[in-house]
Protein backbone atom coordinates (compact mmCIF):
# COMPACT_ATOMS: atom_id res chain seq x y z
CA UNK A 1 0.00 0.00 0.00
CA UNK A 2 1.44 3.31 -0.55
CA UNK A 3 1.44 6.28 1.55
CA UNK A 4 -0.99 8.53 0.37
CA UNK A 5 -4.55 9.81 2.51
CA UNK A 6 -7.57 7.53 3.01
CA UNK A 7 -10.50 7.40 0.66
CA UNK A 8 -12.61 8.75 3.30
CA UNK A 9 -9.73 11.75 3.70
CA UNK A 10 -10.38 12.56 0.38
CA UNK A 11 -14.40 12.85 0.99
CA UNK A 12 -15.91 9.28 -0.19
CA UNK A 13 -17.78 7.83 2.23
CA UNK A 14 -16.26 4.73 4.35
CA UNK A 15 -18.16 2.27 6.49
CA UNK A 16 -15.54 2.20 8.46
CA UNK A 17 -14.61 5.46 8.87
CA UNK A 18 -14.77 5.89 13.07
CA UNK A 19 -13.85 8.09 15.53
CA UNK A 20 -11.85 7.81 18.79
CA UNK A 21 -11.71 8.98 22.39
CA UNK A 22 -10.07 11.62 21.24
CA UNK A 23 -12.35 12.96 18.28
CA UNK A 24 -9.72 11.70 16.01
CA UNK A 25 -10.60 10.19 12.66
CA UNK A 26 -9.76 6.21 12.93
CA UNK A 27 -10.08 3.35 10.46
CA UNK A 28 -12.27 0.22 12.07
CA UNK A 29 -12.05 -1.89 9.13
CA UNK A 30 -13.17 -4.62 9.27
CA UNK A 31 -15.83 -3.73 11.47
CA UNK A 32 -18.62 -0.75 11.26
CA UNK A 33 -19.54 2.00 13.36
CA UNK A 34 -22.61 -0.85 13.71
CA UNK A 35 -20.76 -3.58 14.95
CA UNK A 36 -17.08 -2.82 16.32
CA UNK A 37 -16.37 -4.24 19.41
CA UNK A 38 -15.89 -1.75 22.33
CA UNK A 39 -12.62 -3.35 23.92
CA UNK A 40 -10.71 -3.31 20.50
CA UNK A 41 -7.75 -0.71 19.67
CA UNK A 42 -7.38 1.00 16.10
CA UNK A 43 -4.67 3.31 15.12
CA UNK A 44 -5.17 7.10 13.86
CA UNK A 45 -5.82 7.44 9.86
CA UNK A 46 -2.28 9.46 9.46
CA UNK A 47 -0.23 6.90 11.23
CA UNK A 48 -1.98 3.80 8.81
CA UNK A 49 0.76 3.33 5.67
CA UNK A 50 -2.92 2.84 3.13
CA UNK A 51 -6.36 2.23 3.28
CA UNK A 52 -7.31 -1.39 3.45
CA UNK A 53 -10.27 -1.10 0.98
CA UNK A 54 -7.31 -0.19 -1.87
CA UNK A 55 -6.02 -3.09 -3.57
CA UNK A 56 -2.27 -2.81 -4.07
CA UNK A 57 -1.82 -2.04 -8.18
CA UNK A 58 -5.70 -1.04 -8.89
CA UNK A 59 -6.32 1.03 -10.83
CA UNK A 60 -8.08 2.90 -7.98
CA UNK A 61 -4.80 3.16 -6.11
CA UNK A 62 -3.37 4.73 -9.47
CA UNK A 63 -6.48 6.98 -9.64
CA UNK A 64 -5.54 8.32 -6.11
CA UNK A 65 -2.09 8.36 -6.34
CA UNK A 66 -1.81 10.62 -9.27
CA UNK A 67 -4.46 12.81 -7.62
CA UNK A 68 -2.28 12.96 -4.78
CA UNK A 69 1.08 12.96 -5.93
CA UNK A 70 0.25 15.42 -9.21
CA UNK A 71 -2.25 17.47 -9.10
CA UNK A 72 -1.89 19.98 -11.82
CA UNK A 73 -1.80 17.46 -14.35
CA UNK A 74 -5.19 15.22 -12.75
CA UNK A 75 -7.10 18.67 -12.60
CA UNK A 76 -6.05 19.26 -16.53
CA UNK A 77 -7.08 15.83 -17.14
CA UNK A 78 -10.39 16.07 -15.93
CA UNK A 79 -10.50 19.54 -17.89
CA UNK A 80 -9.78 17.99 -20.83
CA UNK A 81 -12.27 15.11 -20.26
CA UNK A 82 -14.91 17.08 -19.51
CA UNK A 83 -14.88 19.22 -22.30
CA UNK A 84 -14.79 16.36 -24.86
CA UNK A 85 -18.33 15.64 -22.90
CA UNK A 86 -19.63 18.81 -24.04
CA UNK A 87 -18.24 18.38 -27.06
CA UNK A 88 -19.87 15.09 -27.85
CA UNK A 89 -22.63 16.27 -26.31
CA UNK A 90 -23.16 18.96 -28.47
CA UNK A 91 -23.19 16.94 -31.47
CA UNK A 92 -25.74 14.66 -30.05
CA UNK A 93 -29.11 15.08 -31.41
CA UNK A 94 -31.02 15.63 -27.88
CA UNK A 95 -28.81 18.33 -26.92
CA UNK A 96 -30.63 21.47 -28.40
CA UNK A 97 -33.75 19.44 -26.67
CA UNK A 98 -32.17 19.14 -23.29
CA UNK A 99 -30.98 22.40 -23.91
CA UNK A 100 -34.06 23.87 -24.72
CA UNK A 101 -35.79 22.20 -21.70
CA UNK A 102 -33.12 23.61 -19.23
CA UNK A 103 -33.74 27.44 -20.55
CA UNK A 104 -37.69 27.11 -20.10
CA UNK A 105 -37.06 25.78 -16.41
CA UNK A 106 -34.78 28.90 -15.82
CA UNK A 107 -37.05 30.81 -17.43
CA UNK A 108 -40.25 29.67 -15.47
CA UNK A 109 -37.44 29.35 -12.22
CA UNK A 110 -36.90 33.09 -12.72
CA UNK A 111 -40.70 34.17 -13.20
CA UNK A 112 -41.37 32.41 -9.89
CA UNK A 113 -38.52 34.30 -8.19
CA UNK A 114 -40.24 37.98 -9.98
CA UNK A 115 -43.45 37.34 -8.74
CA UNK A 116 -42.29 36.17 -4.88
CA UNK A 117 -40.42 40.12 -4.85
């Protein structure tokens, strides 16, 4: 496992995300906040060396470590990707539709906001 923060330090949600005596954030694995056992000990989440839920070369530990390790280049990444969305989704022939049906909610969205001044 490589030494990089928790899934559940980056923001996903963990079942076994807990939290100790001391309000710090713990890892329970492989118990829940549901069924961990009272007399057990777990360490802190910065002194664990990886999250156990991260197999060791996944591509989810790959994911993570690039988002981790370099930034820059994962946020122009998913710049990149997402505008080659839009871009395919601009060719598609239900995007003037959606389009059209996002601009008459607006529309209608702002009316309602007019007539509540």
């Amino acid at each position: 496992m490589s030494s990089f923060p928790q899934l559940c330090q980056l923001g996903f949600k963990c079942p076994h995300l807990g939290i100790s005596e001391d309000w710090d954030d713990i890892c329970i694995h492989p118990y829940t906040n549901d069924n961990c056992p009272e007399d057990e000990c777990f360490c802190e989440m910065d002194a664990m060396c990886g999250c156990p839920l991260i197999e060791c070369g996944s591509e989810l530990e790959k994911i993570i470590f690039v988002f981790h390790h370099k930034r820059a280049e994962f946020n122009e990444f998913i710049e990149i990707q997402d505008k080659r969305l839009e871009r395919e989704g601009r060719r598609s022939p239900y995007f003037a539709e959606f389009k059209e049906r996002v601009v008459a909610r607006a529309l209608l969205d702002y009316w309602r906001m007019c007539d509540d001044l």
